[in-house]
C-alpha atoms as a PDB file:
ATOM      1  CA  UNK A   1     -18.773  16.534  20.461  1.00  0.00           C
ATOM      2  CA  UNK A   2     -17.172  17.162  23.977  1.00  0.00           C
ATOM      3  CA  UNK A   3     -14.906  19.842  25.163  1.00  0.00           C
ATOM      4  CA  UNK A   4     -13.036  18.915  28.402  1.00  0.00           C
ATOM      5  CA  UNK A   5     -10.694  21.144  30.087  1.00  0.00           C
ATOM      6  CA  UNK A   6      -7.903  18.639  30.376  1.00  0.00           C
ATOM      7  CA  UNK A   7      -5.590  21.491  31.890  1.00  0.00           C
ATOM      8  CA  UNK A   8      -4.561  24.954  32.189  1.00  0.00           C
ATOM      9  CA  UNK A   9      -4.333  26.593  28.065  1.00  0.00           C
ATOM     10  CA  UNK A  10      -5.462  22.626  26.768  1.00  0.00           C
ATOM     11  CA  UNK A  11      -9.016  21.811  25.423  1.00  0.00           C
ATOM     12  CA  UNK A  12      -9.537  18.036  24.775  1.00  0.00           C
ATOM     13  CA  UNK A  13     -11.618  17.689  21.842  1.00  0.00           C
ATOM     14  CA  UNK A  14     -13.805  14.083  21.776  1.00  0.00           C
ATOM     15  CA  UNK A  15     -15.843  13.561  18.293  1.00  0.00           C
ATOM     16  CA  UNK A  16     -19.072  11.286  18.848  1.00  0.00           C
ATOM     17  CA  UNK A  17     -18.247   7.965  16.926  1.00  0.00           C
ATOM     18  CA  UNK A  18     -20.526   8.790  14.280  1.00  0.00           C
ATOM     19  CA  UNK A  19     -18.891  11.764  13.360  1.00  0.00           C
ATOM     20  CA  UNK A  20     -15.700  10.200  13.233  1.00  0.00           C
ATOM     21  CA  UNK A  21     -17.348   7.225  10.608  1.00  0.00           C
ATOM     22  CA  UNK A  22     -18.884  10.528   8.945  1.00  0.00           C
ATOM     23  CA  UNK A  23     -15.677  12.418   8.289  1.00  0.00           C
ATOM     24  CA  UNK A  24     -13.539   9.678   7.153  1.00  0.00           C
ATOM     25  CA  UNK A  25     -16.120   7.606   5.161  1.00  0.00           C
ATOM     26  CA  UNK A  26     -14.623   9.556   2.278  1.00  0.00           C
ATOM     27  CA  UNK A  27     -11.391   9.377   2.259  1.00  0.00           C
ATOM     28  CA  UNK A  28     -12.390   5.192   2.411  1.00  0.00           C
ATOM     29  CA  UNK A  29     -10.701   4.409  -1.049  1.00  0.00           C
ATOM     30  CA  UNK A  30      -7.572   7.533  -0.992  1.00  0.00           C
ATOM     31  CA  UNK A  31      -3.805   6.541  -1.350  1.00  0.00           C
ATOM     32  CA  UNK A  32      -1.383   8.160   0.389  1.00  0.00           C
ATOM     33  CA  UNK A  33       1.326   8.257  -1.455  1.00  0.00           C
ATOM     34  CA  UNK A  34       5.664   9.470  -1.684  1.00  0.00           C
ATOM     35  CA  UNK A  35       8.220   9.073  -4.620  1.00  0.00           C
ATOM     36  CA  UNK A  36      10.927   7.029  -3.015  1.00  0.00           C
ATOM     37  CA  UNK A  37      13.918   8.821  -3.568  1.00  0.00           C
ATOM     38  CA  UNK A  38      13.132  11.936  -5.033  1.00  0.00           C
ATOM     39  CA  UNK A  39      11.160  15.547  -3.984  1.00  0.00           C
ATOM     40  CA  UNK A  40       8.839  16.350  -6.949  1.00  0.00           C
ATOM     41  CA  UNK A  41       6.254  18.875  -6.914  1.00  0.00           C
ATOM     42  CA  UNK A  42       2.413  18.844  -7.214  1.00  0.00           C
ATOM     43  CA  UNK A  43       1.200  19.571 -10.641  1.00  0.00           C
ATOM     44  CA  UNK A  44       4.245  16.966 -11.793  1.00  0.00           C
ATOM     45  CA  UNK A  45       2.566  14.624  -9.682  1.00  0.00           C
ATOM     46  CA  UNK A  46      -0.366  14.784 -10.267  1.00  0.00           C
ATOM     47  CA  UNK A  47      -0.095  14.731 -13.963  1.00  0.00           C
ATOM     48  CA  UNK A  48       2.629  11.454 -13.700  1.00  0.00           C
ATOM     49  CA  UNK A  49      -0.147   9.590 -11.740  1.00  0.00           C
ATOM     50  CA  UNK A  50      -2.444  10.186 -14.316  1.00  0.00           C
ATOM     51  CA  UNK A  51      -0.542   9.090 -17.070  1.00  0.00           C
ATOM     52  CA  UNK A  52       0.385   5.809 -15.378  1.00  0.00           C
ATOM     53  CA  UNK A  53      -2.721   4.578 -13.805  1.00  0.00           C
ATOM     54  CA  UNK A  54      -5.512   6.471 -16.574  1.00  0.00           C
ATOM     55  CA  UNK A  55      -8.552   6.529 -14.256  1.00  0.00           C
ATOM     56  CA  UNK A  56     -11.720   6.152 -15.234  1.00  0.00           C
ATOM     57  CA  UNK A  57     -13.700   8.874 -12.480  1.00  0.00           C
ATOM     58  CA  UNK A  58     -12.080  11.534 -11.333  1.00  0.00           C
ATOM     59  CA  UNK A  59      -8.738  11.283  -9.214  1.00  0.00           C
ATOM     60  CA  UNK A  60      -7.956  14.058  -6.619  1.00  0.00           C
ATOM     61  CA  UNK A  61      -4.867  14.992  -5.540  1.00  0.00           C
ATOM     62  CA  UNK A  62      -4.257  16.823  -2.158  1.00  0.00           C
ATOM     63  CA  UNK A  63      -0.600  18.150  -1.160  1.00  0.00           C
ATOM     64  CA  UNK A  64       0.241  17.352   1.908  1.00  0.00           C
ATOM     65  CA  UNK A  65       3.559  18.514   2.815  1.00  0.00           C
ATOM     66  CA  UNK A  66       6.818  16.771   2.788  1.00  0.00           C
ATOM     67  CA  UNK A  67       7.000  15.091  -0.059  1.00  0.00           C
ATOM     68  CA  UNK A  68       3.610  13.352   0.891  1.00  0.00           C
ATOM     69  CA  UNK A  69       0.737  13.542  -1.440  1.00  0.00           C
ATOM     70  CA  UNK A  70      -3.136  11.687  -0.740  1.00  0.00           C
ATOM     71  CA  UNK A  71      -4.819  10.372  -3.916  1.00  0.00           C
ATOM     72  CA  UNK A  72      -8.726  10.193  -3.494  1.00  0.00           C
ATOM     73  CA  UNK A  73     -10.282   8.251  -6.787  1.00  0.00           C
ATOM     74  CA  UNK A  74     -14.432   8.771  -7.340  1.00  0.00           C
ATOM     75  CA  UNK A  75     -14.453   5.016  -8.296  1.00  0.00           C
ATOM     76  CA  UNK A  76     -13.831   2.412  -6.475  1.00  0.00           C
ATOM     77  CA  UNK A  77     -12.233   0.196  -9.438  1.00  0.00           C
ATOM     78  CA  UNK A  78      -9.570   2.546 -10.334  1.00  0.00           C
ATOM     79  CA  UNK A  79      -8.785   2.432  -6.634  1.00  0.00           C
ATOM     80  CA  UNK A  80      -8.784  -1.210  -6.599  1.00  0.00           C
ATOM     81  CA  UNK A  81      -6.791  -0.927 -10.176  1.00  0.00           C
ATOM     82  CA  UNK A  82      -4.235   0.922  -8.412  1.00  0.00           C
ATOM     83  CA  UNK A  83      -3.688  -1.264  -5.406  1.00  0.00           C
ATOM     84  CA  UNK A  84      -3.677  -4.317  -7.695  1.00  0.00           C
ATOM     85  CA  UNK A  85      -1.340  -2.995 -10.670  1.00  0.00           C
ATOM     86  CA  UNK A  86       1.744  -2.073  -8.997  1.00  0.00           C
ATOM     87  CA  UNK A  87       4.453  -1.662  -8.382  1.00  0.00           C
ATOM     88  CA  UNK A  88       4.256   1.782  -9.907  1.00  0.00           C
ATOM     89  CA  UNK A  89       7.620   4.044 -10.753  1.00  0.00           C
ATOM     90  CA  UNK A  90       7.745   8.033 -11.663  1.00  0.00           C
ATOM     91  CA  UNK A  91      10.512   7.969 -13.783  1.00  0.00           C
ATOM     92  CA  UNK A  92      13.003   5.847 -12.238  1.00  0.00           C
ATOM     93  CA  UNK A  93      11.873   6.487  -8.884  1.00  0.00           C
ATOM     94  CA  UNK A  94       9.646   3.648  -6.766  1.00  0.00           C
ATOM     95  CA  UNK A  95       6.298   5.130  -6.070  1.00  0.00           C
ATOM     96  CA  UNK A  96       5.202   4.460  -2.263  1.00  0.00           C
ATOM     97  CA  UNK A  97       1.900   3.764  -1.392  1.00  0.00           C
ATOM     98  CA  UNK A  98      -0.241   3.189   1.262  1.00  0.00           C
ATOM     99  CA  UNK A  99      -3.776   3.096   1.793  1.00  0.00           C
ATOM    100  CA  UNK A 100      -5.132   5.957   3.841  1.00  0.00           C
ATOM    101  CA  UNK A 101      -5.280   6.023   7.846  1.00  0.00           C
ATOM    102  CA  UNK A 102      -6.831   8.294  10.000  1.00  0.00           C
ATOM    103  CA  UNK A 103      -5.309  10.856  11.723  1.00  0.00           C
ATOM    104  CA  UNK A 104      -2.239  10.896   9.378  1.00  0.00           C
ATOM    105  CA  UNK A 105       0.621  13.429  10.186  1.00  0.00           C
ATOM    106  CA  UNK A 106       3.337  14.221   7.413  1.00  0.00           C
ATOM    107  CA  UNK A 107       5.752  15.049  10.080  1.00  0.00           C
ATOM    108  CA  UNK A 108       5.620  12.139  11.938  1.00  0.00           C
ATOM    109  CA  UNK A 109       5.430   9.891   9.674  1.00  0.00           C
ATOM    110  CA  UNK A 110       7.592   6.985   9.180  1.00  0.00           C
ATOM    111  CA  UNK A 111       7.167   5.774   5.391  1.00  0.00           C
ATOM    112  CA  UNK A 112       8.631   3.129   5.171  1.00  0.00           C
ATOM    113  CA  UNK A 113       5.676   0.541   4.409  1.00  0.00           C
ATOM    114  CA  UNK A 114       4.569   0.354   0.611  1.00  0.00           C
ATOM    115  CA  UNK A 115       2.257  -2.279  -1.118  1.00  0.00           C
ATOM    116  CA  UNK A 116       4.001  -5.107  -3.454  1.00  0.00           C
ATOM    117  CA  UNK A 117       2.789  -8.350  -5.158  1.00  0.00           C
ATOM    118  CA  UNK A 118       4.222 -11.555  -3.977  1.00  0.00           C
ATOM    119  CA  UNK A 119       4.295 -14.459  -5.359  1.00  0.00           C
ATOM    120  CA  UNK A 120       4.134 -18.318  -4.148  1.00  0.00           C
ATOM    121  CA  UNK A 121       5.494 -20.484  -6.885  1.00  0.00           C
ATOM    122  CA  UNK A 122       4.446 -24.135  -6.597  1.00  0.00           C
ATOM    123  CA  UNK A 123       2.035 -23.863  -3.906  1.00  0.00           C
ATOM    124  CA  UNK A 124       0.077 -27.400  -2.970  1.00  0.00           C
ATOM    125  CA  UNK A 125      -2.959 -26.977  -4.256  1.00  0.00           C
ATOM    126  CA  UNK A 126      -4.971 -27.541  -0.692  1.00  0.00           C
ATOM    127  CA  UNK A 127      -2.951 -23.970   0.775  1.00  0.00           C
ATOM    128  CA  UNK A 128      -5.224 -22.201  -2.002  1.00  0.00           C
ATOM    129  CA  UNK A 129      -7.892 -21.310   0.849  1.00  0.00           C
ATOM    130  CA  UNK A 130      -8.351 -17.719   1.605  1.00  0.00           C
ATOM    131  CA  UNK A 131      -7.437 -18.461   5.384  1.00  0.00           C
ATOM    132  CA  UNK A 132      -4.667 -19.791   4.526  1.00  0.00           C
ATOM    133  CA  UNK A 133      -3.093 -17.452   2.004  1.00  0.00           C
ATOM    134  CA  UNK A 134      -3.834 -14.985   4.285  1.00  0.00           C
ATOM    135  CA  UNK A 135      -2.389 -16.113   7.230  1.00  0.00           C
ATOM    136  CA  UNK A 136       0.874 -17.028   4.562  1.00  0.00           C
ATOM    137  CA  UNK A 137       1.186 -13.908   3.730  1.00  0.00           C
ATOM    138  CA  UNK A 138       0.799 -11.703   6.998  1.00  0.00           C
ATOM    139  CA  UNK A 139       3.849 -13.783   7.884  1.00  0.00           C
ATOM    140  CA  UNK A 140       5.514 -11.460   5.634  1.00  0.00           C
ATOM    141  CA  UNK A 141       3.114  -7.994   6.203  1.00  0.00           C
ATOM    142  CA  UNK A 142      -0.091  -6.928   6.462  1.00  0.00           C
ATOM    143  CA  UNK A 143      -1.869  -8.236   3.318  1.00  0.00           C
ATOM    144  CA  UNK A 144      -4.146  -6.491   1.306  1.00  0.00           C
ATOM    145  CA  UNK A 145      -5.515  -8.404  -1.328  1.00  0.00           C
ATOM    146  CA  UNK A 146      -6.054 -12.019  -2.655  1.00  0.00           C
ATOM    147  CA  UNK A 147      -5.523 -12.251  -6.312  1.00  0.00           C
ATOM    148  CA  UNK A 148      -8.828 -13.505  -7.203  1.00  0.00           C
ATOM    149  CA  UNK A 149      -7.654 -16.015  -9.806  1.00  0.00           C
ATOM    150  CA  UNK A 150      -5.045 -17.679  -6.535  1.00  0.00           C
ATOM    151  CA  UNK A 151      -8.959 -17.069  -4.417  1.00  0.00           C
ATOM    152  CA  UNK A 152     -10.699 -19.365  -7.244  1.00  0.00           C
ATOM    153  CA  UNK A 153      -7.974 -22.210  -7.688  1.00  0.00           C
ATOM    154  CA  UNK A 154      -7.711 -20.971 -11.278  1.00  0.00           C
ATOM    155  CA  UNK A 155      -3.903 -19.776 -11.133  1.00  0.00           C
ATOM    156  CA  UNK A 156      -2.207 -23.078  -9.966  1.00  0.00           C
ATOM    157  CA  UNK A 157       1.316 -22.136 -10.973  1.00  0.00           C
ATOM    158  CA  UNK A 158       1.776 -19.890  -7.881  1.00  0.00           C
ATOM    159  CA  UNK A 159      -0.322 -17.882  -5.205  1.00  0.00           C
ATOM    160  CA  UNK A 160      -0.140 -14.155  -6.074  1.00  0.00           C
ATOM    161  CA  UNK A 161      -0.899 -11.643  -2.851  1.00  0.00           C
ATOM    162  CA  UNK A 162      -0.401  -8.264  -2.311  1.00  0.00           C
ATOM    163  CA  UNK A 163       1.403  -7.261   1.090  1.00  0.00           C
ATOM    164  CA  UNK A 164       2.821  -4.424   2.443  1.00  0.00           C
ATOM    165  CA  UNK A 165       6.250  -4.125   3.535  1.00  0.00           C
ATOM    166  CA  UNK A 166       8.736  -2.947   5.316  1.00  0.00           C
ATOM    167  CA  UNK A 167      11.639  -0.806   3.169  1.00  0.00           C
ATOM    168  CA  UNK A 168      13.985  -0.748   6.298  1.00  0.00           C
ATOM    169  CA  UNK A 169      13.909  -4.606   6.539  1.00  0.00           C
ATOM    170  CA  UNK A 170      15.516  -6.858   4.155  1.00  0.00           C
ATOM    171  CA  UNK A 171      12.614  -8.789   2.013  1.00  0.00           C
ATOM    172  CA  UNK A 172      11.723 -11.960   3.317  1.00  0.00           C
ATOM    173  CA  UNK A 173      12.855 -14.681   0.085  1.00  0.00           C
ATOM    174  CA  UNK A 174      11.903 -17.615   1.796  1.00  0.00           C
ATOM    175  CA  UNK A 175       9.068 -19.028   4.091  1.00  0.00           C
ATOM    176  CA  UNK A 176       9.250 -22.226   6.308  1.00  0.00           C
ATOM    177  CA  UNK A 177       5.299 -23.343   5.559  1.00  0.00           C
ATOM    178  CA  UNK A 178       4.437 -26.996   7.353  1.00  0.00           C
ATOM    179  CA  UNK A 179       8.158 -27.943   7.777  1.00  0.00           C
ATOM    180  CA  UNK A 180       9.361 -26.971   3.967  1.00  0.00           C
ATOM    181  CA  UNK A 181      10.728 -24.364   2.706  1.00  0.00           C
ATOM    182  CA  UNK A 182       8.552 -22.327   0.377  1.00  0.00           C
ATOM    183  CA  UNK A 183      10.056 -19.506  -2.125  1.00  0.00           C
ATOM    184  CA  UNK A 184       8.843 -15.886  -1.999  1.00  0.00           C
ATOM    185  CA  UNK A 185       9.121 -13.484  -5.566  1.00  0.00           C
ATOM    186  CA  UNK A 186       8.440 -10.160  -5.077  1.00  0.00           C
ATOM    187  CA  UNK A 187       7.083  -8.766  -8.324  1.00  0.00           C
ATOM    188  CA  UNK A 188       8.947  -5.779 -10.420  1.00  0.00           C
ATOM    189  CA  UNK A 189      11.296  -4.856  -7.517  1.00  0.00           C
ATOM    190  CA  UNK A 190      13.887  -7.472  -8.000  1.00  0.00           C
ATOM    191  CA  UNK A 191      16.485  -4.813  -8.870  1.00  0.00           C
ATOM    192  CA  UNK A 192      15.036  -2.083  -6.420  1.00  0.00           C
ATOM    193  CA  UNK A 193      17.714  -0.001  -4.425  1.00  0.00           C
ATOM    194  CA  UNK A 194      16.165   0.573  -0.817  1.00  0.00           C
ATOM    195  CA  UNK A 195      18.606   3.190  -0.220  1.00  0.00           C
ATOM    196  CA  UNK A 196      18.312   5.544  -2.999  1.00  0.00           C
ATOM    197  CA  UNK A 197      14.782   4.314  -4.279  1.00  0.00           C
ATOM    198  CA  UNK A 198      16.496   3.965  -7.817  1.00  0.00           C
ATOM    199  CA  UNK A 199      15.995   0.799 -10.593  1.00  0.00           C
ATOM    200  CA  UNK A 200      18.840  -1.370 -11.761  1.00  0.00           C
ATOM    201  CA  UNK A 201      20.896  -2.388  -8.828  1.00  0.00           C
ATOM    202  CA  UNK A 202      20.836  -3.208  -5.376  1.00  0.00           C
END
């Protein structure tokens, strides 16, 4: 670790890189997470989030001011459970999630990225390569995950990936892919309102 005097009443603090690897290898599978819509407090929560998603380990729950909450899970499958189930709702409410980034600041951050499932319907069987379903769907945001039935050519019906999004954008419903036009479903938010965060109209 340095200390630099940078200037007059500022020290500049540099961590070595393996401290940095040290100090966030566990926070490697937390959520961050926000109810769209809605302030709700920590012990409702926490005890929502473990109704709905029933985890296996144990599930932490940190409060992290504004409305922001991280999730830490002790397994790694009820993370990936998570990240693959949603969307998730408290109550009515969307549930906003994100996976965890360093140096993350309640108060300046802009949540307006959360994690759906999209869906390709009537794909050509040759785009089922992870390359290109990957490539597809960062077209659309930064993907996450490969369904792996769509990663195995098992699911031939339609391509399933999970992307992250943009709330203050209108969702992207259709894709030009090799010069036609391929259809995008976004799965359980059809009747999502981005403004108030509320189910049942638009």
């Amino acid at each position: 670790m340095d200390v630099e005097d940078v200037n007059k009443g500022l020290l500049a603090v540099n961590l070595s890189s393996d401290t940095r690897k040290h100090i966030r290898a566990k926070w490697a599978h937390a959520l961050i997470v926000k109810v769209f819509g809605r302030s709700v407090g920590f012990h409702y929560l926490h005890a929502k989030v473990m109704n709905l998603w029933k985890p296996t380990g144990r599930l932490d729950c940190v409060d992290l001011g504004k409305d922001f909450f991280l999730i830490r899970f002790g397994l790694v499958e009820d993370y990936n459970n998570v990240i693959k189930g949603g969307p998730w709702f408290v109550g009515e409410h969307f549930l906003t999630i994100i996976v965890w980034e360093p140096n993350f600041r309640p108060a300046n951050a802009v949540f307006n990225m959360f994690a759906v499932w999209i869906r390709l319907p009537e794909l050509p069987i040759e785009y089922y390569e992870l390359s290109v379903l990957r490539e597809v769907g960062n077209t659309i945001g930064p993907v996450l995950r490969i369904d792996s039935n769509t990663a195995t050519e098992v699911q031939g019906q339609y391509a399933r990936i999970c992307v992250q999004v943009d709330l203050n954008k209108p969702l992207v419903r259709k894709i030009l892919l090799e010069g036609w036009v391929q259809e995008i479903q976004y799965e359980g938010i059809n009747t999502l309102c981005f403004s108030c965060g509320r189910v049942g109209h638009q």
